[in-house]
Every structure is written in structure tokens, then in C-alpha cells.
PDB file of N, CA and C in Angstrom:
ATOM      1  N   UNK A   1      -6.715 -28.874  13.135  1.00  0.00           N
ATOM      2  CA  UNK A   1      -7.753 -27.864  13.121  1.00  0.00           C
ATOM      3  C   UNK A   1      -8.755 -28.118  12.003  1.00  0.00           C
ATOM      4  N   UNK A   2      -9.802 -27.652  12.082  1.00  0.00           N
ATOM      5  CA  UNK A   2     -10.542 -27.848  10.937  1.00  0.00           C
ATOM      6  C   UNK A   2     -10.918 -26.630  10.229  1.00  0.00           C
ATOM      7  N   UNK A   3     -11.199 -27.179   9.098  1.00  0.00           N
ATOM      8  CA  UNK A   3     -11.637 -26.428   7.739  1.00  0.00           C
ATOM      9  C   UNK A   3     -11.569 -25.016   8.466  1.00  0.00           C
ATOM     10  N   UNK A   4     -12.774 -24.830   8.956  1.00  0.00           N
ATOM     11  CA  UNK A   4     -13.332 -23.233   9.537  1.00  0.00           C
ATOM     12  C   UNK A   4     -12.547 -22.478   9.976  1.00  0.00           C
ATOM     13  N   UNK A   5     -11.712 -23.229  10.424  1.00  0.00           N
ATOM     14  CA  UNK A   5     -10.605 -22.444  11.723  1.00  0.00           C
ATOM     15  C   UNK A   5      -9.259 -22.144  10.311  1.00  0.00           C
ATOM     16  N   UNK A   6      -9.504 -22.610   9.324  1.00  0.00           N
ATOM     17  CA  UNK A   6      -8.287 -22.222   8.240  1.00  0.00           C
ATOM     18  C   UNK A   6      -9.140 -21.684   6.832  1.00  0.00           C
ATOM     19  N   UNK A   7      -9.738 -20.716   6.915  1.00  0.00           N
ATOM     20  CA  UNK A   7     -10.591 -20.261   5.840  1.00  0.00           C
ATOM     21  C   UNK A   7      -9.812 -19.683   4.631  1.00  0.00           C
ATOM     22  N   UNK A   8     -10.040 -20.097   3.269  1.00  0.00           N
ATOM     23  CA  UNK A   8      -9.487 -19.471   1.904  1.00  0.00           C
ATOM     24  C   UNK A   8      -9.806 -18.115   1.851  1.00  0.00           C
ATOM     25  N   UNK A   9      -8.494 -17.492   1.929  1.00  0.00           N
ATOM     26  CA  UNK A   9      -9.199 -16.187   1.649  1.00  0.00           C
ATOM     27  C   UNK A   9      -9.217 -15.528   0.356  1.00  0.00           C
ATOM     28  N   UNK A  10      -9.185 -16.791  -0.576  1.00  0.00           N
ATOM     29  CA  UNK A  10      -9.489 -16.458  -1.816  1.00  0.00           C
ATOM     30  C   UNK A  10     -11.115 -16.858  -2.450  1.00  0.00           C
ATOM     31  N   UNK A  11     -11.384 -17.167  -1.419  1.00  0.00           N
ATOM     32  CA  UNK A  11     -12.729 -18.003  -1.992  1.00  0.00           C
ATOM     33  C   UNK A  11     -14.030 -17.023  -1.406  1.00  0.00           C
ATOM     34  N   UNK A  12     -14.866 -16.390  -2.218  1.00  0.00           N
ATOM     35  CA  UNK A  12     -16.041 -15.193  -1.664  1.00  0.00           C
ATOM     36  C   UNK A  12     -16.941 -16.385  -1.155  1.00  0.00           C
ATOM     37  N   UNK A  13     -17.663 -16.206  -0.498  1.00  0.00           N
ATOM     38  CA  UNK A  13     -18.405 -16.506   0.664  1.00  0.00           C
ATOM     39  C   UNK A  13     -20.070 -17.400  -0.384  1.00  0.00           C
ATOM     40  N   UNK A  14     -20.366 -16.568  -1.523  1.00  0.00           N
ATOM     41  CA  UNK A  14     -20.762 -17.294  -2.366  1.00  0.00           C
ATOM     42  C   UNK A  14     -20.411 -17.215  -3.968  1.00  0.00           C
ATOM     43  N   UNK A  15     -19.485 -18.318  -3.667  1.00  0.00           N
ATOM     44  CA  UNK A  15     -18.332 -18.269  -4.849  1.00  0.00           C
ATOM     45  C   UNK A  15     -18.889 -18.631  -6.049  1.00  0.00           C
ATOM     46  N   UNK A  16     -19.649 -20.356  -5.940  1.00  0.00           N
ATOM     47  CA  UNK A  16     -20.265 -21.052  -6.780  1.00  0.00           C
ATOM     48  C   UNK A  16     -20.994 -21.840  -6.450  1.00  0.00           C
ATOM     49  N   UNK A  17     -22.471 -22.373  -7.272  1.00  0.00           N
ATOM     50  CA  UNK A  17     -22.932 -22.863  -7.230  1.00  0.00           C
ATOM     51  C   UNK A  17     -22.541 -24.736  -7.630  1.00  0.00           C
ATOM     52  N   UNK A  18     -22.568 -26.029  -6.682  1.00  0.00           N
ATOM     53  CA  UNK A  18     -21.749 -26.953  -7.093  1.00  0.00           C
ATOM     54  C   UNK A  18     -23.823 -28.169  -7.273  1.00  0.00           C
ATOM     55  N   UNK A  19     -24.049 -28.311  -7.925  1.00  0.00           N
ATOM     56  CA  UNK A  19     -25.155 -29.215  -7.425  1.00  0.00           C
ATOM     57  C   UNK A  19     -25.323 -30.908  -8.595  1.00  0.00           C
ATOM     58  N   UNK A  20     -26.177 -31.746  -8.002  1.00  0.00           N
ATOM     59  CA  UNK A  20     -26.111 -33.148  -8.599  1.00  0.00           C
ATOM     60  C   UNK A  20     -27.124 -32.688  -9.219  1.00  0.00           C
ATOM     61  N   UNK A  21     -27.340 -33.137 -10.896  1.00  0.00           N
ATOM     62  CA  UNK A  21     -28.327 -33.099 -11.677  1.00  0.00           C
ATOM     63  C   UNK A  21     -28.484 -34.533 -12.305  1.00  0.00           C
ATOM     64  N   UNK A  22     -29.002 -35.294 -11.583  1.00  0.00           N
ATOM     65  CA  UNK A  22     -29.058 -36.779 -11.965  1.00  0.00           C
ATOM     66  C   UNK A  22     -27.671 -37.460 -11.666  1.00  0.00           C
ATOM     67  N   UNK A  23     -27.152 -37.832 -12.486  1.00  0.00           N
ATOM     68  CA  UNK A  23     -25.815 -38.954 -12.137  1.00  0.00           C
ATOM     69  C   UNK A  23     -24.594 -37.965 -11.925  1.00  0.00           C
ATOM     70  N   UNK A  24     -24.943 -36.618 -12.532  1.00  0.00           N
ATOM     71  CA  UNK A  24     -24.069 -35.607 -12.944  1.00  0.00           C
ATOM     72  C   UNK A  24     -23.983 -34.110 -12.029  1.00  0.00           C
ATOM     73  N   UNK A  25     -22.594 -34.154 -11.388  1.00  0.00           N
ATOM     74  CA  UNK A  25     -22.380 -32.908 -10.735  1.00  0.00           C
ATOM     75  C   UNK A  25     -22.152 -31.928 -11.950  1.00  0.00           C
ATOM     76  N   UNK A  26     -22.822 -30.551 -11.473  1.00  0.00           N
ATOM     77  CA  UNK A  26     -22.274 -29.733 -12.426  1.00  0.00           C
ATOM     78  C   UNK A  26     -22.078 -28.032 -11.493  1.00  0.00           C
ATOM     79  N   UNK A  27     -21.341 -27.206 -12.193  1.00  0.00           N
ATOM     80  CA  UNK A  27     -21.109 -26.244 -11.289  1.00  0.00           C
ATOM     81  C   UNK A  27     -21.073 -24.717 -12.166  1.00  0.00           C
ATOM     82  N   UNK A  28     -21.789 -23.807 -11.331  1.00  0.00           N
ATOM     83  CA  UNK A  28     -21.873 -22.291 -11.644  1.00  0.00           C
ATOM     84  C   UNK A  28     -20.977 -21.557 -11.140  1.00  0.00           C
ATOM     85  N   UNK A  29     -19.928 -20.774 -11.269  1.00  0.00           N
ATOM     86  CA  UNK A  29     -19.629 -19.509 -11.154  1.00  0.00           C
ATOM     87  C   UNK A  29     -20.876 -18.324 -10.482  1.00  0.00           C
ATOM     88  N   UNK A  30     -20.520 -17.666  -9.735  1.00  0.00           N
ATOM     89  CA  UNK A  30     -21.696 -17.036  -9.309  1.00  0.00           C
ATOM     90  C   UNK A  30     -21.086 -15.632  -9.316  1.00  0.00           C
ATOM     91  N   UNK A  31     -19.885 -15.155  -9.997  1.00  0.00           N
ATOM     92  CA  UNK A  31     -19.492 -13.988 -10.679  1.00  0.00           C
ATOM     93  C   UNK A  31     -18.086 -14.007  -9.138  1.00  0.00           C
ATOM     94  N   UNK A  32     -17.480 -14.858  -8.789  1.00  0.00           N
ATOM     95  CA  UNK A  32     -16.569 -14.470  -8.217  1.00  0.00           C
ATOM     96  C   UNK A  32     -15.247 -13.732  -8.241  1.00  0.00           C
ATOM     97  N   UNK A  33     -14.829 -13.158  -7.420  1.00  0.00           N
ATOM     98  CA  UNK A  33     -13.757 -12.606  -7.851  1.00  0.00           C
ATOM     99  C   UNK A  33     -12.555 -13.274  -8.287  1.00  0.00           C
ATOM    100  N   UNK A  34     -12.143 -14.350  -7.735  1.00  0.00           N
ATOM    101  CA  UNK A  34     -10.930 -15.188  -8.050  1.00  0.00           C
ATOM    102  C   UNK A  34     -11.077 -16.279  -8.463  1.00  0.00           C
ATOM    103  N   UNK A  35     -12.241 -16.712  -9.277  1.00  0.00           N
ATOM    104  CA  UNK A  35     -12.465 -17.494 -10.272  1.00  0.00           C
ATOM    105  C   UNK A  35     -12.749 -18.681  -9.850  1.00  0.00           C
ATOM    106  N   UNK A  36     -13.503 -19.708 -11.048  1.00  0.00           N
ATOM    107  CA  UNK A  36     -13.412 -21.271 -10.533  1.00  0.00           C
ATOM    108  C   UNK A  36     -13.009 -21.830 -11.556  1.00  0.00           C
ATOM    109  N   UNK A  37     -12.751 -23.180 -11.532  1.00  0.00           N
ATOM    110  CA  UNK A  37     -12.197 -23.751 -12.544  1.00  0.00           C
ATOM    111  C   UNK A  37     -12.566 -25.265 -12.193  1.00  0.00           C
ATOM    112  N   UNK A  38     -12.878 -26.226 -13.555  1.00  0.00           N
ATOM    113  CA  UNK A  38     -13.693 -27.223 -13.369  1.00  0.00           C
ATOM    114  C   UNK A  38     -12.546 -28.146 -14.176  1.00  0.00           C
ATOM    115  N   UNK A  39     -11.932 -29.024 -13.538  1.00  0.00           N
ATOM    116  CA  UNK A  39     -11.418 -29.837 -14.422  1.00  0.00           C
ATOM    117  C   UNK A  39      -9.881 -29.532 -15.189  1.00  0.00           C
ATOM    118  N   UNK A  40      -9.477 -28.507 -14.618  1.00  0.00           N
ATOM    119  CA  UNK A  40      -8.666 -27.571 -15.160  1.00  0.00           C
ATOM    120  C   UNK A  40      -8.848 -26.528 -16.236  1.00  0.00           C
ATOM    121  N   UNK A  41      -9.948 -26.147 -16.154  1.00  0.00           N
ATOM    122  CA  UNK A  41     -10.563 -25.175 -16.999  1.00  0.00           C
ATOM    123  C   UNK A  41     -11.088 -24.426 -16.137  1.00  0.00           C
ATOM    124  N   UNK A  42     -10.797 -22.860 -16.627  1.00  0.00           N
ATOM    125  CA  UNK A  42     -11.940 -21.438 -15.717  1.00  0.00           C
ATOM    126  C   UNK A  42     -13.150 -21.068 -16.324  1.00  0.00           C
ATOM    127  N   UNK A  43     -13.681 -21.036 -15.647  1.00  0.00           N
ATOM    128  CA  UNK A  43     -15.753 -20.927 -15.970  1.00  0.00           C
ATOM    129  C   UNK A  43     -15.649 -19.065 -15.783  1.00  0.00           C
ATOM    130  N   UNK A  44     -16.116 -19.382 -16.954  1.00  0.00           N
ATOM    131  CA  UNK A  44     -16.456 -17.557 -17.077  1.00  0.00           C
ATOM    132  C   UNK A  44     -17.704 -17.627 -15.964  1.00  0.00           C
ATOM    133  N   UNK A  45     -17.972 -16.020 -15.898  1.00  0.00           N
ATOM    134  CA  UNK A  45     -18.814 -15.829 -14.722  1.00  0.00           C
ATOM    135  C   UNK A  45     -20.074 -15.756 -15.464  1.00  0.00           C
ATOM    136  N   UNK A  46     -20.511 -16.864 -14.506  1.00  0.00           N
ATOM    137  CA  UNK A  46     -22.197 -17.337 -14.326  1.00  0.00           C
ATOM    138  C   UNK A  46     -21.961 -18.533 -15.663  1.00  0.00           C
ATOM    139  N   UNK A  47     -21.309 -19.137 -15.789  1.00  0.00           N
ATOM    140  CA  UNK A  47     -20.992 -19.916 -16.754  1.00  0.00           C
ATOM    141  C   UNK A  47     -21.083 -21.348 -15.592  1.00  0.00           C
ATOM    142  N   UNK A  48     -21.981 -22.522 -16.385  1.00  0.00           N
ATOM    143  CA  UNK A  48     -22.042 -23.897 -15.719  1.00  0.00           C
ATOM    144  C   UNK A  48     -21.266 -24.797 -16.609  1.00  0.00           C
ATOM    145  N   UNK A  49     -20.816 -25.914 -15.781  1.00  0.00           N
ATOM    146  CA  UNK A  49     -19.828 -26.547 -16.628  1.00  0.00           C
ATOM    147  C   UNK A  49     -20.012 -28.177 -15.652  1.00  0.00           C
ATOM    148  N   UNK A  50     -19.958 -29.389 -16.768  1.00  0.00           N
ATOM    149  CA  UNK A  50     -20.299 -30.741 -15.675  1.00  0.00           C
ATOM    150  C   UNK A  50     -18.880 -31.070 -15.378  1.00  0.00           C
ATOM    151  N   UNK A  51     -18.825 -31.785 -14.328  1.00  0.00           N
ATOM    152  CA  UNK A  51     -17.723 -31.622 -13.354  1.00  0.00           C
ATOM    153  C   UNK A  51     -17.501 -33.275 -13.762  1.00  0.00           C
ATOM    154  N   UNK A  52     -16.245 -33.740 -14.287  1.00  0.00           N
ATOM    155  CA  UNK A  52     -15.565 -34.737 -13.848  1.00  0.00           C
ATOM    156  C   UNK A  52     -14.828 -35.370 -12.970  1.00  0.00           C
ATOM    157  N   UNK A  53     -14.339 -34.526 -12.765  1.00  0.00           N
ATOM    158  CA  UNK A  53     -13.023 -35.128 -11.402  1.00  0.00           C
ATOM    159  C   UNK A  53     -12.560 -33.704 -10.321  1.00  0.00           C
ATOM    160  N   UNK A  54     -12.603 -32.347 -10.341  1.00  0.00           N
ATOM    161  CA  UNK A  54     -12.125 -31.764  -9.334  1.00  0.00           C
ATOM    162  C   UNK A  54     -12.633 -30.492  -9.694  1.00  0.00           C
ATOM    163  N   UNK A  55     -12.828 -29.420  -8.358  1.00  0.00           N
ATOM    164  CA  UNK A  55     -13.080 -27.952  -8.764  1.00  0.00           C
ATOM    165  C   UNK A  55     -12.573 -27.426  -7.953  1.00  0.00           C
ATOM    166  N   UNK A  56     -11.840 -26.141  -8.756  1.00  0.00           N
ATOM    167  CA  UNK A  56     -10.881 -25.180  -7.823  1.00  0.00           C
ATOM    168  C   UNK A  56     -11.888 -24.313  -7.210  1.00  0.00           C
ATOM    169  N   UNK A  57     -11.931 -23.517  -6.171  1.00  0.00           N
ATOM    170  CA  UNK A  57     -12.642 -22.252  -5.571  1.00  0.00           C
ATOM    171  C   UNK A  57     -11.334 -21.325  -5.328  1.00  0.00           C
ATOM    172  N   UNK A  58     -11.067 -19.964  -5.169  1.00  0.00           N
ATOM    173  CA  UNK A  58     -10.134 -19.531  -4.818  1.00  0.00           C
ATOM    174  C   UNK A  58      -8.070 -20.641  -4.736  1.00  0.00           C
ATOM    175  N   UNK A  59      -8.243 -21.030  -3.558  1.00  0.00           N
ATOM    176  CA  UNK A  59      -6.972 -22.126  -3.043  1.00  0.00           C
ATOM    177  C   UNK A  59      -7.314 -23.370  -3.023  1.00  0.00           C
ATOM    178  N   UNK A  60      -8.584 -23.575  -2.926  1.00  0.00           N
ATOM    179  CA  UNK A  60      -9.109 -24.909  -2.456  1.00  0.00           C
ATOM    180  C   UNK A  60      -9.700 -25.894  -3.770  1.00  0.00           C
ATOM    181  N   UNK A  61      -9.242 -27.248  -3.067  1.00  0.00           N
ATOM    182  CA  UNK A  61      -9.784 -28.160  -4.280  1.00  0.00           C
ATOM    183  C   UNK A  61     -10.765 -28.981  -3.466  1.00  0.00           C
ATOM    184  N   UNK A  62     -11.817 -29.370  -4.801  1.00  0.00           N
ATOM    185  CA  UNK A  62     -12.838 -30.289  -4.073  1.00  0.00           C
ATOM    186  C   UNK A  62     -13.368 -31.197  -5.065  1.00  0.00           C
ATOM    187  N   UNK A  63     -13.617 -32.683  -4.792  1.00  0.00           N
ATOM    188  CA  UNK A  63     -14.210 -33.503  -5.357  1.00  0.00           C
ATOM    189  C   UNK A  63     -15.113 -33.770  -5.093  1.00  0.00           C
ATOM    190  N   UNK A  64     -16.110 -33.666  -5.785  1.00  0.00           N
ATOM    191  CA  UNK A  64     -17.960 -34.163  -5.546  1.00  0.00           C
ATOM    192  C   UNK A  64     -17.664 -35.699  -5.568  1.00  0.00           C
ATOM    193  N   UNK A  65     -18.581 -36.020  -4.810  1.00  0.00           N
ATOM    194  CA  UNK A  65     -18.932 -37.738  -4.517  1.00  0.00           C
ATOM    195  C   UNK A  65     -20.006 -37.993  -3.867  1.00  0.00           C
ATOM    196  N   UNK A  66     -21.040 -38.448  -4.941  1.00  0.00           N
ATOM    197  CA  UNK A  66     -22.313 -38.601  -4.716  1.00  0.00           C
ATOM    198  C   UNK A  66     -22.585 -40.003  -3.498  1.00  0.00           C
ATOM    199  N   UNK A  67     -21.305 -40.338  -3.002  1.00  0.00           N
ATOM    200  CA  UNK A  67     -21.570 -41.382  -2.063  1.00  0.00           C
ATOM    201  C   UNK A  67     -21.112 -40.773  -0.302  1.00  0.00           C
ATOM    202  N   UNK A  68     -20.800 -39.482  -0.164  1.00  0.00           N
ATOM    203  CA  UNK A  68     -20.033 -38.976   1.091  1.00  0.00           C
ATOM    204  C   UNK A  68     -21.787 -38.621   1.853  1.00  0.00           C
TER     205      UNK A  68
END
């Protein structure tokens, strides 16, 4: 099944902001309820943080890759 058909229901609908700023992903909190976390660290809300290797949303993990 895909993604859609198995939705986090920890993750609000606009959880965080994830975007490339030159070579560098970086990511916002957008005041969610069940938090994000960058790297193994939680981003206070509305707090940006540059992303090395992984970001939690609610259940879900995701790696940026500026080559997908």
C-alpha cells in the first residue's frame, strides 16, 4: 500500500516546514502538536534547525536528498 493509504496520525497536516537553502536542507517547526526533531534533537516551535542526516514528524522518519 502506499504512504496515503497508511497516514501518521501523529503528524498535523502542516507539521513543518523542510526546504534546500543552497547545499543545505534546513527545517521549521510550524508549532505542531507532536513535535519534530532534527537529527535527534526537538525544535522548539517555529524554531529552524540545518538538517544532517534525518527528521522525525510525528512516527515518521525522513531523509532529504537533494538528488531524489
Amino acid at each position: 500500500p502506499a504512504f496515503a493509504d497508511r497516514p501518521d496520525p501523529r503528524m498535523s497536516r502542516r507539521h513543518a516546514l523542510v526546504r534546500l537553502d543552497g547545499a543545505h536542507f534546513a527545517v521549521t517547526d510550524l508549532g505542531s502538536r507532536n513535535g519534530t526533531a532534527v537529527d535527534g534533537h526537538r525544535l522548539a516551535a517555529e524554531a529552524t534547525r540545518e538538517v544532517s542526516r534525518v527528521v522525525r514528524m510525528g512516527d515518521s522518519l525522513f531523509v532529504p536528498s537533494r538528488d531524489v
